[in-house]
N, C-alpha and C. Protein backbone atom coordinates (compact mmCIF):
# COMPACT_ATOMS: atom_id res chain seq x y z
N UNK A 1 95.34 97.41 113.23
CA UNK A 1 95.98 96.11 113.14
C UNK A 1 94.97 95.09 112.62
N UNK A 2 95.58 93.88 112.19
CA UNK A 2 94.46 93.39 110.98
C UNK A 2 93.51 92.01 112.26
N UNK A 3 93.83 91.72 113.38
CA UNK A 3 93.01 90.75 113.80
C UNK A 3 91.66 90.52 113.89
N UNK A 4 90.98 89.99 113.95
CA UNK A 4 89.74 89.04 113.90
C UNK A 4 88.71 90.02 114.75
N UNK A 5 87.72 91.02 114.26
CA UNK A 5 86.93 91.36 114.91
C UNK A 5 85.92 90.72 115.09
N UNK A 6 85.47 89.50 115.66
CA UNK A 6 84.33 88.78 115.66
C UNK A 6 83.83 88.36 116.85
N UNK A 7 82.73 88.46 117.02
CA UNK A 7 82.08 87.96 118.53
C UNK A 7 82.04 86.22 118.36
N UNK A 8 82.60 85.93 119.58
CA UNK A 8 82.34 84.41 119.84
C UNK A 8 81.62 84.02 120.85
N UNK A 9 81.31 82.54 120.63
CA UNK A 9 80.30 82.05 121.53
C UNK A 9 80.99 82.00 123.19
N UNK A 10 82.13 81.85 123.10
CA UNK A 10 83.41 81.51 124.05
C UNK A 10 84.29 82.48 124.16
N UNK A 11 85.11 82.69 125.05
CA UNK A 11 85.90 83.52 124.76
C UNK A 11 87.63 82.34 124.15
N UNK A 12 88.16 83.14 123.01
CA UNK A 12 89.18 81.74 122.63
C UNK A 12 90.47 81.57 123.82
N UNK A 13 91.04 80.87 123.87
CA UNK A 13 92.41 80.93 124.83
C UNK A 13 93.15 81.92 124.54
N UNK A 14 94.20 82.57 125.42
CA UNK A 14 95.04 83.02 125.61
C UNK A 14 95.96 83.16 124.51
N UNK A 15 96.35 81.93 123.77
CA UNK A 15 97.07 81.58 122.75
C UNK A 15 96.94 81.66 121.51
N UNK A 16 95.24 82.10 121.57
CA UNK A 16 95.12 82.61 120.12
C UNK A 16 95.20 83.78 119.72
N UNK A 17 95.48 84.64 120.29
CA UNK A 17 95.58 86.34 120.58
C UNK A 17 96.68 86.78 120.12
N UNK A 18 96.76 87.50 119.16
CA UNK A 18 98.41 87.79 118.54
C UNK A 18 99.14 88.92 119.83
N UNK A 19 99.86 88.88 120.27
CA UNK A 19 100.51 89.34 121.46
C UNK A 19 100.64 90.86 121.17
N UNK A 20 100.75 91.24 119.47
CA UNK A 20 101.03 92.66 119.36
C UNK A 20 99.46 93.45 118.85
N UNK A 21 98.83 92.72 118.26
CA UNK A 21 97.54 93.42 118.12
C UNK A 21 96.40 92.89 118.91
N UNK A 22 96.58 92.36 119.81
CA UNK A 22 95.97 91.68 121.37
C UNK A 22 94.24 91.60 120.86
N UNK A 23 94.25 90.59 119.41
CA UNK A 23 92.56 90.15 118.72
C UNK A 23 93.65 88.57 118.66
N UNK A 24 92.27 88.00 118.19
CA UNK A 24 92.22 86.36 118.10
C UNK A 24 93.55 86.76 116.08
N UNK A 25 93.98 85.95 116.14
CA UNK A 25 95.30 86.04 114.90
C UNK A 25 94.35 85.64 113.86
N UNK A 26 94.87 86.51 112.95
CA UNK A 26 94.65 86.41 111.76
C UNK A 26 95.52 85.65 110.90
N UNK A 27 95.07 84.89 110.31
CA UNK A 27 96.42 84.36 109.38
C UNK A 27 97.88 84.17 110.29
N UNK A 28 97.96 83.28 110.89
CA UNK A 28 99.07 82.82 112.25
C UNK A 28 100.19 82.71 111.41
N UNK A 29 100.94 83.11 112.20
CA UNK A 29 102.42 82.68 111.14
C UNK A 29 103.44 82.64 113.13
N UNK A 30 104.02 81.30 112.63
CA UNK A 30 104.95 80.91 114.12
C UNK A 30 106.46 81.08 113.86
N UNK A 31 107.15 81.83 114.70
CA UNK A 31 108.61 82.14 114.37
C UNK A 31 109.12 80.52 114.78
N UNK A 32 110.32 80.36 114.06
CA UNK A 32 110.70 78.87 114.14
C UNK A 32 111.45 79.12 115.53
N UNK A 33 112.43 79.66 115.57
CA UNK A 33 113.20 80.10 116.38
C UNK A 33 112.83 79.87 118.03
N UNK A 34 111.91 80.61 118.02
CA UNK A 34 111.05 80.76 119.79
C UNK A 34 109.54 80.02 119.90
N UNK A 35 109.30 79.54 118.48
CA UNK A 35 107.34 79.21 118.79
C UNK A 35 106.96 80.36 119.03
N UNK A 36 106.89 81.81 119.17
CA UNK A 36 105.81 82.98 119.34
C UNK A 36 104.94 82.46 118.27
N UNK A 37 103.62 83.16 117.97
CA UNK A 37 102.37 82.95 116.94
C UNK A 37 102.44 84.57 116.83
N UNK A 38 101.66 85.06 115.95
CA UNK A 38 101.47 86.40 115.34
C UNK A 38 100.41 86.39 114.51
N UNK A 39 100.19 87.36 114.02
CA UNK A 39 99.14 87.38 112.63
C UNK A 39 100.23 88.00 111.76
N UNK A 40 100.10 87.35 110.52
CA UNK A 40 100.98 87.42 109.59
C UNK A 40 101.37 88.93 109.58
N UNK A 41 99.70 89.91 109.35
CA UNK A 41 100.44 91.06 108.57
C UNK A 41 101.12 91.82 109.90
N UNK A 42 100.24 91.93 111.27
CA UNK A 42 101.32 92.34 112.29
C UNK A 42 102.95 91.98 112.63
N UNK A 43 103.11 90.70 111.86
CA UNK A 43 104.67 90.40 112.50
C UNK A 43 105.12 91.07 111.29
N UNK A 44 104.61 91.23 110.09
CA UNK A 44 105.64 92.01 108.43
C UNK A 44 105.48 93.36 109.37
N UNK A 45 104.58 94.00 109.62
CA UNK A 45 104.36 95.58 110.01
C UNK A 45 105.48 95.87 111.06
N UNK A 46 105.40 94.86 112.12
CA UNK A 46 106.67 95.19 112.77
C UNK A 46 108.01 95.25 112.48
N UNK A 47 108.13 93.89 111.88
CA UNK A 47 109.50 93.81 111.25
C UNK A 47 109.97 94.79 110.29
N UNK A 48 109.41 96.00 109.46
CA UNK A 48 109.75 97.14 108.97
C UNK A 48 110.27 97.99 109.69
């Protein structure tokens, strides 16, 4: 899954974590519908 392998100084919130590939989001994309966040290419990968 494509999220953010990077060490931080902090650990980021809760909210930045794409819920399906559980890393900090890559490229965020927000469903209008509900507000969820994602990383772009995980929410296309699912939605196939």
């Amino acid at each position: 899954m494509p999220g953010l392998n990077l060490k931080f100084l902090e650990r980021p919130r809760r909210s930045f974590y794409c819920p399906l590939c559980v890393k900090p989001m890559r490229d965020p994309v927000q469903v209008s519908t509900c507000g969820h966040r994602f990383c772009d290419t995980c929410l296309q990968e699912y939605l196939r």
